[in-house]
C-alpha atoms as a PDB file:
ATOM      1  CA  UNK A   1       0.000   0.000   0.000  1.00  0.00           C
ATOM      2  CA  UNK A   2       3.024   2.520  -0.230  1.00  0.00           C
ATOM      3  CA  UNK A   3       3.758   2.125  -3.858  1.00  0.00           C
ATOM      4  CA  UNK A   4       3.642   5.768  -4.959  1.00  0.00           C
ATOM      5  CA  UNK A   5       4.915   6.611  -1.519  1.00  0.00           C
ATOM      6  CA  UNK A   6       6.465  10.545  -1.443  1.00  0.00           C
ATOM      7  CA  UNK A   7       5.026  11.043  -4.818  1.00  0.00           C
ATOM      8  CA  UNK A   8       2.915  13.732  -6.316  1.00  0.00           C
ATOM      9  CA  UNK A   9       0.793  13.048  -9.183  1.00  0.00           C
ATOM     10  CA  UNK A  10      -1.596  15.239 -11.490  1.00  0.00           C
ATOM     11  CA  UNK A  11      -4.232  14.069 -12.846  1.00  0.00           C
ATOM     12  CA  UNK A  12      -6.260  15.513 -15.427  1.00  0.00           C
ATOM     13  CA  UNK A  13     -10.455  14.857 -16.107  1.00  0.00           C
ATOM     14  CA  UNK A  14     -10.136  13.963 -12.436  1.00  0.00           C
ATOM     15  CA  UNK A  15     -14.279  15.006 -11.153  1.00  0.00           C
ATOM     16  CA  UNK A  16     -15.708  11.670 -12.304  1.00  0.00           C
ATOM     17  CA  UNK A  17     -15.043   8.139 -14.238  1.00  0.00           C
ATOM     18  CA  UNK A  18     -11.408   6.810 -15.308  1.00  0.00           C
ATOM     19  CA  UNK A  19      -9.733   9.684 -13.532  1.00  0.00           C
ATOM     20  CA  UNK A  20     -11.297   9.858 -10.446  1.00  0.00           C
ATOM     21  CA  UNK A  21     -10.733   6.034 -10.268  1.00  0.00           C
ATOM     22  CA  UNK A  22      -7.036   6.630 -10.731  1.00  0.00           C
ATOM     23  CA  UNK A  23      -6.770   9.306  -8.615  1.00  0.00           C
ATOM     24  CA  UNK A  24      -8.501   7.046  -5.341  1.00  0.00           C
ATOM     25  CA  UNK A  25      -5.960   4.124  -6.695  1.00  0.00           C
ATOM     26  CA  UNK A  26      -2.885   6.593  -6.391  1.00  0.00           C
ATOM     27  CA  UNK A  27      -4.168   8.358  -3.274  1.00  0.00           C
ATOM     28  CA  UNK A  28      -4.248   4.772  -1.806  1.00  0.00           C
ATOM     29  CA  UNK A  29      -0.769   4.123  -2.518  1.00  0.00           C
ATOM     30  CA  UNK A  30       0.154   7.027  -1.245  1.00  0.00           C
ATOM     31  CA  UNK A  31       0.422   9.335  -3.301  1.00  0.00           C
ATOM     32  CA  UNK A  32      -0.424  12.831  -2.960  1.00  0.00           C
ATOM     33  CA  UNK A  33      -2.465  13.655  -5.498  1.00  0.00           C
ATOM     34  CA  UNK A  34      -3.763  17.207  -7.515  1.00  0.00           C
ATOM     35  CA  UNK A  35      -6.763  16.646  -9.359  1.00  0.00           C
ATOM     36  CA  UNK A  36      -7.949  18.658 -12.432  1.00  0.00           C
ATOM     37  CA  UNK A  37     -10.735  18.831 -13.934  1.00  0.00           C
ATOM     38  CA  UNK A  38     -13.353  21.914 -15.977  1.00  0.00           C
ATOM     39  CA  UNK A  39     -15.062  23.248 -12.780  1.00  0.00           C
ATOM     40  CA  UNK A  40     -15.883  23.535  -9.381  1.00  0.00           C
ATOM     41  CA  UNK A  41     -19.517  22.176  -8.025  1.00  0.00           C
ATOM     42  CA  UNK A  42     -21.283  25.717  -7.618  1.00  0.00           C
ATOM     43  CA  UNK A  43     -23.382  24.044  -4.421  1.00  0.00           C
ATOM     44  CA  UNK A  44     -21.496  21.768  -2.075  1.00  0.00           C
ATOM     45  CA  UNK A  45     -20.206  18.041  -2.900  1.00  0.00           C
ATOM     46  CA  UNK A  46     -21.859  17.327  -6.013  1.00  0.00           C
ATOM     47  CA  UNK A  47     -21.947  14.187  -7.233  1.00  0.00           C
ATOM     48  CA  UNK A  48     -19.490  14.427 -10.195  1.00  0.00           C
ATOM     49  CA  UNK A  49     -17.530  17.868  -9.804  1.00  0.00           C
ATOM     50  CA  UNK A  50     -14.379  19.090  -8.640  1.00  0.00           C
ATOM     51  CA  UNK A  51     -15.374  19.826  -5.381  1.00  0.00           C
ATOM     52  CA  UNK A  52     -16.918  16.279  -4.448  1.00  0.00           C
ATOM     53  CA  UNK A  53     -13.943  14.207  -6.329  1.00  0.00           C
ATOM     54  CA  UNK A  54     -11.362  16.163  -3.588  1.00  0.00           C
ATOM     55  CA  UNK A  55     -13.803  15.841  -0.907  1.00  0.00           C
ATOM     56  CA  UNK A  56     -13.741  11.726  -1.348  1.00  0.00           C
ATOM     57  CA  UNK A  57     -10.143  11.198  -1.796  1.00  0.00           C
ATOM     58  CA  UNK A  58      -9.535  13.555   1.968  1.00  0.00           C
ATOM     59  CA  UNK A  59     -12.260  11.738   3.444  1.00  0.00           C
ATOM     60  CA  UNK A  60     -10.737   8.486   2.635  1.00  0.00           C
ATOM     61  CA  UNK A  61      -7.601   9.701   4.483  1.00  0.00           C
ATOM     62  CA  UNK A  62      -5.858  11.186   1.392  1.00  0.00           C
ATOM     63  CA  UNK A  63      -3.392  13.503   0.176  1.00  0.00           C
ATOM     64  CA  UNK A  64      -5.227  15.651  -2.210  1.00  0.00           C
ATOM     65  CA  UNK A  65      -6.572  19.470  -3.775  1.00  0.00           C
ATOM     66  CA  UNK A  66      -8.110  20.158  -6.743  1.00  0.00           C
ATOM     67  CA  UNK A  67      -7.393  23.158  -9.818  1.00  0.00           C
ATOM     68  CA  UNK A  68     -10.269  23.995 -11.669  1.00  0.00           C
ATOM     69  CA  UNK A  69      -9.157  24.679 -15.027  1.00  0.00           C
ATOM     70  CA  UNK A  70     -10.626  24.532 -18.664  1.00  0.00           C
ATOM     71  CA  UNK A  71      -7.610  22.486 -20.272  1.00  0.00           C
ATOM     72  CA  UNK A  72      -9.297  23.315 -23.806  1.00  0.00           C
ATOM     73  CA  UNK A  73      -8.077  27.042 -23.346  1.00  0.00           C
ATOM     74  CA  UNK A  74      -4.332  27.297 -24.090  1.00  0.00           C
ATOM     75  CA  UNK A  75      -3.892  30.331 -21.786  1.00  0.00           C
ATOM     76  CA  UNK A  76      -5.562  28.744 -19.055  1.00  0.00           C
ATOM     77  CA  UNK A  77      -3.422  25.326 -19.208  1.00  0.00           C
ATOM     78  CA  UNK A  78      -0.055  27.137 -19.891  1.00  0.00           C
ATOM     79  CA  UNK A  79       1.042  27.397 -15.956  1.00  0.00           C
ATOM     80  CA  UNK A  80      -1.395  24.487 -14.713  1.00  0.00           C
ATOM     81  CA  UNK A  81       1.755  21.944 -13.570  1.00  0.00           C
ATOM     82  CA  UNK A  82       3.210  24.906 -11.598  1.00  0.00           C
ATOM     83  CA  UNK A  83       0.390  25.777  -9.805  1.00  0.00           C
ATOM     84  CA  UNK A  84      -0.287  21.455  -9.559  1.00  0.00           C
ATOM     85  CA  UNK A  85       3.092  21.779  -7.639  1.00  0.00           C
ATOM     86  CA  UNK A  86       2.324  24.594  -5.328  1.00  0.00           C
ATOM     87  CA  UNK A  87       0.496  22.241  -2.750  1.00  0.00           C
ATOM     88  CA  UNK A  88       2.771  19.373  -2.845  1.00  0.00           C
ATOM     89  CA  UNK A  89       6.022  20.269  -4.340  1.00  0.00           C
ATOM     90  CA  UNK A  90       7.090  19.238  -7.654  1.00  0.00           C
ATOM     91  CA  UNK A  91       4.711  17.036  -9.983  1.00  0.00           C
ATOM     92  CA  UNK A  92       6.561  13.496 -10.157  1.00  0.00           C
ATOM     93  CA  UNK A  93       3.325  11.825 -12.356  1.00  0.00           C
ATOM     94  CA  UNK A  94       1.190  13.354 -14.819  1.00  0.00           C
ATOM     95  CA  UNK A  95      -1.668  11.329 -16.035  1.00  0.00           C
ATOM     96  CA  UNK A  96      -3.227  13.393 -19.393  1.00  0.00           C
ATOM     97  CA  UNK A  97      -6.758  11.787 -19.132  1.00  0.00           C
ATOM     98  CA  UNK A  98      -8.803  14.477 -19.677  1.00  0.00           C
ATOM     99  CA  UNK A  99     -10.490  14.735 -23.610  1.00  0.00           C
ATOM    100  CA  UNK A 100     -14.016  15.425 -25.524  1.00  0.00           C
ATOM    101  CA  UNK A 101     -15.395  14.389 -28.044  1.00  0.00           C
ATOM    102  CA  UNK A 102     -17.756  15.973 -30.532  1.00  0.00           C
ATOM    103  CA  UNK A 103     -19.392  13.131 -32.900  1.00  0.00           C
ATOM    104  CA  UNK A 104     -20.268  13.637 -36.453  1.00  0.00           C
ATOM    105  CA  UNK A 105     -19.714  11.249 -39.299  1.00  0.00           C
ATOM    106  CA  UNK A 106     -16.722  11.740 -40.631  1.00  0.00           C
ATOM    107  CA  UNK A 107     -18.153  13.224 -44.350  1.00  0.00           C
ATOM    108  CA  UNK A 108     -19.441  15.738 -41.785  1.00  0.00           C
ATOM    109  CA  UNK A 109     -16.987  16.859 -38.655  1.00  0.00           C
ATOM    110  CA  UNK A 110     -16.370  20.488 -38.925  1.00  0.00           C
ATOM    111  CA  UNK A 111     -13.143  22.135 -38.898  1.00  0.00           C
ATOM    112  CA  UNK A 112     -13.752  24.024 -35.809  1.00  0.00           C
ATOM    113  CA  UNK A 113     -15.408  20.605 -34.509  1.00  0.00           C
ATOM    114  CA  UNK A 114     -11.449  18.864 -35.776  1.00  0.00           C
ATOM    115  CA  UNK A 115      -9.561  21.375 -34.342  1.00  0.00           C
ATOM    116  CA  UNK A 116     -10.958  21.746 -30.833  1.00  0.00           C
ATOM    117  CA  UNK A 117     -10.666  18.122 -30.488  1.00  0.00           C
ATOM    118  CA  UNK A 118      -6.716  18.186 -31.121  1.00  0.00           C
ATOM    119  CA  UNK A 119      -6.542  20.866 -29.423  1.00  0.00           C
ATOM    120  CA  UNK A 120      -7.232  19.348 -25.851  1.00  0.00           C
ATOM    121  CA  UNK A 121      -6.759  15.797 -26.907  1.00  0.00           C
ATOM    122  CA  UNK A 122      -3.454  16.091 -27.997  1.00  0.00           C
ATOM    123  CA  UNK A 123      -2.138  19.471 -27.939  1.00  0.00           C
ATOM    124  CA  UNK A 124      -3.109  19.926 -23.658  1.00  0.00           C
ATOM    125  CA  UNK A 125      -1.237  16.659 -22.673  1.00  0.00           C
ATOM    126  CA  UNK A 126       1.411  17.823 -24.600  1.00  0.00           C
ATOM    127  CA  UNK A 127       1.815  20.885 -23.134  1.00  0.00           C
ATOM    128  CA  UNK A 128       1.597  19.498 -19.715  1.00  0.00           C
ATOM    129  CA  UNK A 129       4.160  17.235 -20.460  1.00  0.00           C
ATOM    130  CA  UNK A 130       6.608  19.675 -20.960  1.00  0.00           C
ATOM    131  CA  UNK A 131       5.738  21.638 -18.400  1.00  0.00           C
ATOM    132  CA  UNK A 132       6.649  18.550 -15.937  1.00  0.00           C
ATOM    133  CA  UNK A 133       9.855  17.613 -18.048  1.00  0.00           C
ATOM    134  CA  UNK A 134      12.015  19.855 -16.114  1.00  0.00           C
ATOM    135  CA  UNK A 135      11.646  19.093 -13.131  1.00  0.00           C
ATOM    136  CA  UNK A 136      11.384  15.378 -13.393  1.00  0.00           C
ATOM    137  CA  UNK A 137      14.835  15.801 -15.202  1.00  0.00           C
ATOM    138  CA  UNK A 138      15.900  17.363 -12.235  1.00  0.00           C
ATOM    139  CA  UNK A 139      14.681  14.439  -9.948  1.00  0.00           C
ATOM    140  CA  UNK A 140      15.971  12.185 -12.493  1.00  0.00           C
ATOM    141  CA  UNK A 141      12.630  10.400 -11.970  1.00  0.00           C
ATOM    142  CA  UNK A 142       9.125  10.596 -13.481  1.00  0.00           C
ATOM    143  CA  UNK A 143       5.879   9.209 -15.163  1.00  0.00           C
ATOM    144  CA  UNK A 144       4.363  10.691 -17.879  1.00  0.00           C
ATOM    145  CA  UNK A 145       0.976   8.280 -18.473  1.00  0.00           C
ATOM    146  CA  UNK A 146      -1.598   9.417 -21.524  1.00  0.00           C
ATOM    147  CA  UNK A 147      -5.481   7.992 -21.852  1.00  0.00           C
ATOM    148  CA  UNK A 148      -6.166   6.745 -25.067  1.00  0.00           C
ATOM    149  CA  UNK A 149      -8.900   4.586 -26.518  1.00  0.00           C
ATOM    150  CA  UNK A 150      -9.429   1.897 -28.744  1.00  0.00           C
ATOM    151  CA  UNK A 151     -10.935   3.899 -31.243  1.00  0.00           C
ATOM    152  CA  UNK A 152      -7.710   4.309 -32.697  1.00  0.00           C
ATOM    153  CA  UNK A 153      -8.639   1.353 -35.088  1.00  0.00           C
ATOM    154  CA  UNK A 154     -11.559   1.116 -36.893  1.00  0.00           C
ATOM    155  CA  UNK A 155     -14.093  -1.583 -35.531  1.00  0.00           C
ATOM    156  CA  UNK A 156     -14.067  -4.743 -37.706  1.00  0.00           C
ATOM    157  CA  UNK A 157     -16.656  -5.915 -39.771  1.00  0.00           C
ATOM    158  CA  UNK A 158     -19.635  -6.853 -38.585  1.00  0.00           C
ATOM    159  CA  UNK A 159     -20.064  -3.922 -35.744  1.00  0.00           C
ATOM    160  CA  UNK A 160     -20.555  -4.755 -32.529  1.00  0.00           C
ATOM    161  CA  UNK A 161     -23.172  -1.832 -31.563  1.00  0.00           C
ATOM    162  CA  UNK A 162     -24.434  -0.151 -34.908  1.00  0.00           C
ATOM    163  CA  UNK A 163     -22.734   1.382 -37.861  1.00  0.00           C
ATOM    164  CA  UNK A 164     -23.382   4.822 -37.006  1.00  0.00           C
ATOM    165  CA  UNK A 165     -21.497   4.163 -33.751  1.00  0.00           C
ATOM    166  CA  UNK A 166     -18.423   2.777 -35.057  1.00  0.00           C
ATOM    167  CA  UNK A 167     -18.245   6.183 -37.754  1.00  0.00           C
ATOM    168  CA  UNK A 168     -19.226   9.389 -35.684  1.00  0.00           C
ATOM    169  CA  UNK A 169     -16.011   8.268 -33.046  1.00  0.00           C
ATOM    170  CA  UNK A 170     -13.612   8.712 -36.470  1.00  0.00           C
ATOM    171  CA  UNK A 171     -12.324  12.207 -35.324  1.00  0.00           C
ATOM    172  CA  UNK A 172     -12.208  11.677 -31.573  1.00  0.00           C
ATOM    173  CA  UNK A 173     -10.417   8.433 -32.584  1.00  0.00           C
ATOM    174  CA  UNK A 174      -7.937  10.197 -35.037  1.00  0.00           C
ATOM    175  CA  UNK A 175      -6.914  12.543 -32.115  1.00  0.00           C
ATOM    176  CA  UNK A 176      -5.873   9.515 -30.033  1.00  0.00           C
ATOM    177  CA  UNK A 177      -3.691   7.671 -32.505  1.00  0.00           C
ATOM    178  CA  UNK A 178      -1.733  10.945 -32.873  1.00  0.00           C
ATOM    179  CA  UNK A 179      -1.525  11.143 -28.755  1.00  0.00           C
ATOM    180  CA  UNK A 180      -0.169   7.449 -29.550  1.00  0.00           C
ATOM    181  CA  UNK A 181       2.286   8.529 -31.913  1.00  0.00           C
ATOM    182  CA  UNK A 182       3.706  11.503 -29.693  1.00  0.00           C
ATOM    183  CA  UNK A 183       3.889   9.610 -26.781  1.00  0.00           C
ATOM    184  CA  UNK A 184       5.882   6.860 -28.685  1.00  0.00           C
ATOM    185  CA  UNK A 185       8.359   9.517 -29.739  1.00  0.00           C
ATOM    186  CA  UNK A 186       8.422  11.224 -26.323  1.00  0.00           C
ATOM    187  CA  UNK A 187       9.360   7.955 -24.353  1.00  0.00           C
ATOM    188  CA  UNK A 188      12.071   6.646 -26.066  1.00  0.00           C
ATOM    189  CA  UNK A 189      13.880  10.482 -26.098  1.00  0.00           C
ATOM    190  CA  UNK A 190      13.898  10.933 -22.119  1.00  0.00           C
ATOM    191  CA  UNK A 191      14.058   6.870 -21.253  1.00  0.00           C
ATOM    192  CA  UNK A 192      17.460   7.312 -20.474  1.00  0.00           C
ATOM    193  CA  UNK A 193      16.610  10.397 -18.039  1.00  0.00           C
ATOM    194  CA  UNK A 194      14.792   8.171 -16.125  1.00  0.00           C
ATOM    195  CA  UNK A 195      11.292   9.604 -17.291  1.00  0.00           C
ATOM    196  CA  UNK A 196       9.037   7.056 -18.171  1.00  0.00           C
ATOM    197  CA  UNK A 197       6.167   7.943 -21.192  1.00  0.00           C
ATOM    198  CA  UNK A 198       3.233   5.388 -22.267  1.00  0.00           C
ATOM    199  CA  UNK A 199      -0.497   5.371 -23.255  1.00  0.00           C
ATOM    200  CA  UNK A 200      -3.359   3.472 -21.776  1.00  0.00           C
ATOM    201  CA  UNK A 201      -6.705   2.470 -23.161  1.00  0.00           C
ATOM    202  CA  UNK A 202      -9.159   0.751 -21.905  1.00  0.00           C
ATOM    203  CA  UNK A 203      -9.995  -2.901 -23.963  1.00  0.00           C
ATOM    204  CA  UNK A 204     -13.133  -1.566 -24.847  1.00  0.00           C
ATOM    205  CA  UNK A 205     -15.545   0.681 -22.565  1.00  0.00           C
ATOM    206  CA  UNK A 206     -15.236   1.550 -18.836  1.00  0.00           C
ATOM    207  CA  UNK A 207     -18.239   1.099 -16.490  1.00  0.00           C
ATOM    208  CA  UNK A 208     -18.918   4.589 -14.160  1.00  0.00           C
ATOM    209  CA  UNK A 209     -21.539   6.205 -13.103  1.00  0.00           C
ATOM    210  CA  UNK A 210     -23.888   8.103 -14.479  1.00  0.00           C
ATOM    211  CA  UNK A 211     -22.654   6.832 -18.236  1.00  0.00           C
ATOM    212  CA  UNK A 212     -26.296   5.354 -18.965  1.00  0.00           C
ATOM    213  CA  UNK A 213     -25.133   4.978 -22.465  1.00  0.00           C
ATOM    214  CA  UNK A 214     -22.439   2.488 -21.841  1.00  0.00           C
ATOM    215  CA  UNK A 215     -24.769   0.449 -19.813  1.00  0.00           C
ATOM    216  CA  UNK A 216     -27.278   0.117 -22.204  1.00  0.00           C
ATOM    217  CA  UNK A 217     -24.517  -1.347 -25.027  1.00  0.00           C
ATOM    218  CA  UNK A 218     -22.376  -2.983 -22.066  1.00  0.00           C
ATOM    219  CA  UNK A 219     -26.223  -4.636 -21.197  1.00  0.00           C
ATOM    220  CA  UNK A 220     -26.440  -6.128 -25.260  1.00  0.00           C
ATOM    221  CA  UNK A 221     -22.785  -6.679 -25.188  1.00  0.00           C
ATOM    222  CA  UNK A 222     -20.943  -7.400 -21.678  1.00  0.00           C
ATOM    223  CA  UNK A 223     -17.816  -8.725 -23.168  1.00  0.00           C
ATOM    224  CA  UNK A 224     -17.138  -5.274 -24.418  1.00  0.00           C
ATOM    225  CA  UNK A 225     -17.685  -3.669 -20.895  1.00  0.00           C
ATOM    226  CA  UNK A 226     -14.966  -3.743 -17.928  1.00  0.00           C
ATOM    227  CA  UNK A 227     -14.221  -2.395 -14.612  1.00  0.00           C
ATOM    228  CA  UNK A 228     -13.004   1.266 -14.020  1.00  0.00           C
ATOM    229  CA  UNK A 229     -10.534  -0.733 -11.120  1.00  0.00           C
ATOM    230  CA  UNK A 230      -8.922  -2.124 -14.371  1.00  0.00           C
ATOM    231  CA  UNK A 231      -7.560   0.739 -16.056  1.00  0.00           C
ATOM    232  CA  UNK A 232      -6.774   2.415 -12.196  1.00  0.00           C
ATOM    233  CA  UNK A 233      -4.646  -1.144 -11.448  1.00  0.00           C
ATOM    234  CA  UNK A 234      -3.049  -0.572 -14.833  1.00  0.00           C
ATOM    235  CA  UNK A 235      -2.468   3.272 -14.546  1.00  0.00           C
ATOM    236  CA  UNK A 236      -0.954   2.198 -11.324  1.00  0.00           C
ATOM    237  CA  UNK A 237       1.670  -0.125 -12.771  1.00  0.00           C
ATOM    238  CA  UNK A 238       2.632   1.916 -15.990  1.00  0.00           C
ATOM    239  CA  UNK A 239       3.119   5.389 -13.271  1.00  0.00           C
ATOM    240  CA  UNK A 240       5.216   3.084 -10.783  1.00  0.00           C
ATOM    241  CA  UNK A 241       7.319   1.131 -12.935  1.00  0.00           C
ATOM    242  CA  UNK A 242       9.726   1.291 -16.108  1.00  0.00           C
ATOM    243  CA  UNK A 243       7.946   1.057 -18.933  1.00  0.00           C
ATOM    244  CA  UNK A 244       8.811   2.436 -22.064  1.00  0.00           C
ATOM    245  CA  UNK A 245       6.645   3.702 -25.080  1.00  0.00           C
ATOM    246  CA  UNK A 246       3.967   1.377 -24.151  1.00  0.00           C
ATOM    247  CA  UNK A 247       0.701   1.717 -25.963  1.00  0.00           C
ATOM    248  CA  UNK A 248      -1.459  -0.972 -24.146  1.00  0.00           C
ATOM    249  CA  UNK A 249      -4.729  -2.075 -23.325  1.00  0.00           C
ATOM    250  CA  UNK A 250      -5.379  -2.335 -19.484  1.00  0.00           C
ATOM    251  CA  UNK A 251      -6.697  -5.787 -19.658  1.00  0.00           C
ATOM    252  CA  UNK A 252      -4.100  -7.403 -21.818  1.00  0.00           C
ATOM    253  CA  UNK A 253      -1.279  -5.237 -19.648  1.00  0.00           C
ATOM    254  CA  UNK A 254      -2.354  -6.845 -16.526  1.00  0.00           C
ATOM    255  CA  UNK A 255      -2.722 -10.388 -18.033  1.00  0.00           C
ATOM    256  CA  UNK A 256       0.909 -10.100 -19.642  1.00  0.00           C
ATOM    257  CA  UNK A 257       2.169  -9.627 -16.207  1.00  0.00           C
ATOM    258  CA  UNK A 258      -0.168 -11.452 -14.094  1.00  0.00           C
ATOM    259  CA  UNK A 259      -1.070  -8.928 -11.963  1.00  0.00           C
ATOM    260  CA  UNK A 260      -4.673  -8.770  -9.886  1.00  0.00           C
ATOM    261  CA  UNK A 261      -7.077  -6.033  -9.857  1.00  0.00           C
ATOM    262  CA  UNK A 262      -7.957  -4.454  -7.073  1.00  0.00           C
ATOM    263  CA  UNK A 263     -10.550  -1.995  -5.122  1.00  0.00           C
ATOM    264  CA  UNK A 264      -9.504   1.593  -5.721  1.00  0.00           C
ATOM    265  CA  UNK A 265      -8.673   1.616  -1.730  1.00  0.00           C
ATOM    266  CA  UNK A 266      -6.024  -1.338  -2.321  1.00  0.00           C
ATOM    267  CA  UNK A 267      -7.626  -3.088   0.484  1.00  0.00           C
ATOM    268  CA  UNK A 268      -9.494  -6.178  -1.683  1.00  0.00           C
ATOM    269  CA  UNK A 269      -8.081  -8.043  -4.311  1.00  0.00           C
ATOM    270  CA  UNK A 270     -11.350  -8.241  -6.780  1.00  0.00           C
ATOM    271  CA  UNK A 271      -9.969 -10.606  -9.299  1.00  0.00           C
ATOM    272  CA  UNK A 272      -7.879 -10.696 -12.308  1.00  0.00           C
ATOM    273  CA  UNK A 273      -7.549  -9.261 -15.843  1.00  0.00           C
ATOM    274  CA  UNK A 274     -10.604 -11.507 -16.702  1.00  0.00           C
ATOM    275  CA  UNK A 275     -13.161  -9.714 -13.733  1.00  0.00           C
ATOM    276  CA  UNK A 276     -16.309  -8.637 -15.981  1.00  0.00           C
ATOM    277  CA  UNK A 277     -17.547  -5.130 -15.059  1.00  0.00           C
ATOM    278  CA  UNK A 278     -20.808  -5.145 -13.145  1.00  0.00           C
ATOM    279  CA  UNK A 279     -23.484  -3.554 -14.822  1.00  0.00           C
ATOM    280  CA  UNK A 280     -25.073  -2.913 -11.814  1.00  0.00           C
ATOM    281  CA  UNK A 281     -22.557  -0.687  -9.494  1.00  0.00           C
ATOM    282  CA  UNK A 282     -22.968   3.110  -9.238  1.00  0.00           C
ATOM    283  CA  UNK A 283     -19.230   3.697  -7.981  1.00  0.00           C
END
């Protein structure tokens, strides 16, 4: 349970879902950890803002504060690991999961549609990892981990859910393979600082609450569902260990290397790179 022990992370879309999830999995390791995300909740601990993420991670005995910042605004994001570092000292993991999509078939997406998109898809983590860079070249130490998605590829013949699924995801998709790319590039320059780079997808779609959506295609196709404690155990092992250039699927990481999936407290083992998500949980 001391795995990130002395360690500061960042982590970006941090209010709800895959981030939130990592965040409680680092927090539990000990990490301390800065959570980002667009807002603040205007009313108390909200279910899904800022405000509420923070509050969970302190109650549960964690390390933790929260920035409120609009990552899609390049002013906004240009001082964000600085002001990460103010409460705990210098950033020692950045995890870039914060993105949007805006759907349209691809005949269709708009320029201003395309270009937002790269813009905080690939152009935010990017700037946020070189705003870290320094100082993990000063530590000589440091974890650079980027979401991605399996949308990358297009879905194989027949679709799974329905045609116009598999083509209004083409832009949002097109953003993460060049996050892929960049990252790629990025590892194997600062390896040999000791500053290790990869990307992360999940196999196929990620369980949380309040995405209704997923349910209802997770419900007419639960092999293509999993557990948000998958991608936090594998965000876990790619920001504590030294990988290189990865770009990996959480289940498939944690079968390579046998490792078990557990509760975002640490405290349960829950099973192994096979555990089906439950369709039922609200967490």
């Amino acid at each position: 349970m001391a795995a990130l022990k002395g360690k500061t992370a960042l982590v970006t879309g941090a209010s709800r879902g895959i981030g939130l999830a990592i965040a409680r999995r680092f927090a539990a390791e000990g990490a301390s950890v800065v959570l980002c995300a667009s807002r603040w909740g205007a009313h108390g601990a909200l279910a899904g803002t800022l405000e509420g993420a923070v509050e969970s991670i302190r109650d549960a005995g964690g390390a933790v504060a929260g920035i409120a910042c609009d990552l899609g605004d390049a002013a906004a994001r240009s001082g964000l690991v600085a002001q990460a570092a103010e409460h705990f000292g210098a950033i020692d993991i950045v995890v870039n999961n914060a993105a949007g999509s805006k759907m349209s078939l691809p005949s269709e997406t708009s320029t201003s549609d395309r270009s937002w998109m790269f813009d905080l898809n690939v152009n935010a983590p990017i700037d946020l990892a070189q705003q870290a860079l320094p100082a993990m070249r000063e530590k000589g130490r440091g974890w650079i981990l980027n979401i991605s998605s399996s949308t990358v590829q297009q879905p194989v013949v027949p679709y799974r859910d329905s045609q116009i699924a598999a083509h209004i995801i083409c832009a949002y998709g097109a953003t993460k393979a060049a996050l892929d790319r960049y990252t790629q590039g990025l590892a194997h320059e600062v390896a040999s600082a000791g500053i290790y780079v990869n990307t992360l997808a999940p196999e196929s779609i990620v369980l949380t609450s309040g995405a209704d959506y997923v349910r209802d295609i997770a419900r007419r196709n639960p092999d293509m569902a999993e557990p948000v404690e998958m991608m936090a155990e594998a965000a876990l092992e790619l920001c504590s260990a030294a990988h290189v250039g990865q770009v990996t699927y959480s289940r498939r990481l944690l079968h390579s290397l046998g490792l078990p999936v557990k509760s975002l407290d640490g405290q349960a083992v829950l099973g192994d790179a096979f555990l089906p998500a439950d369709l039922d949980a609200t967490a």
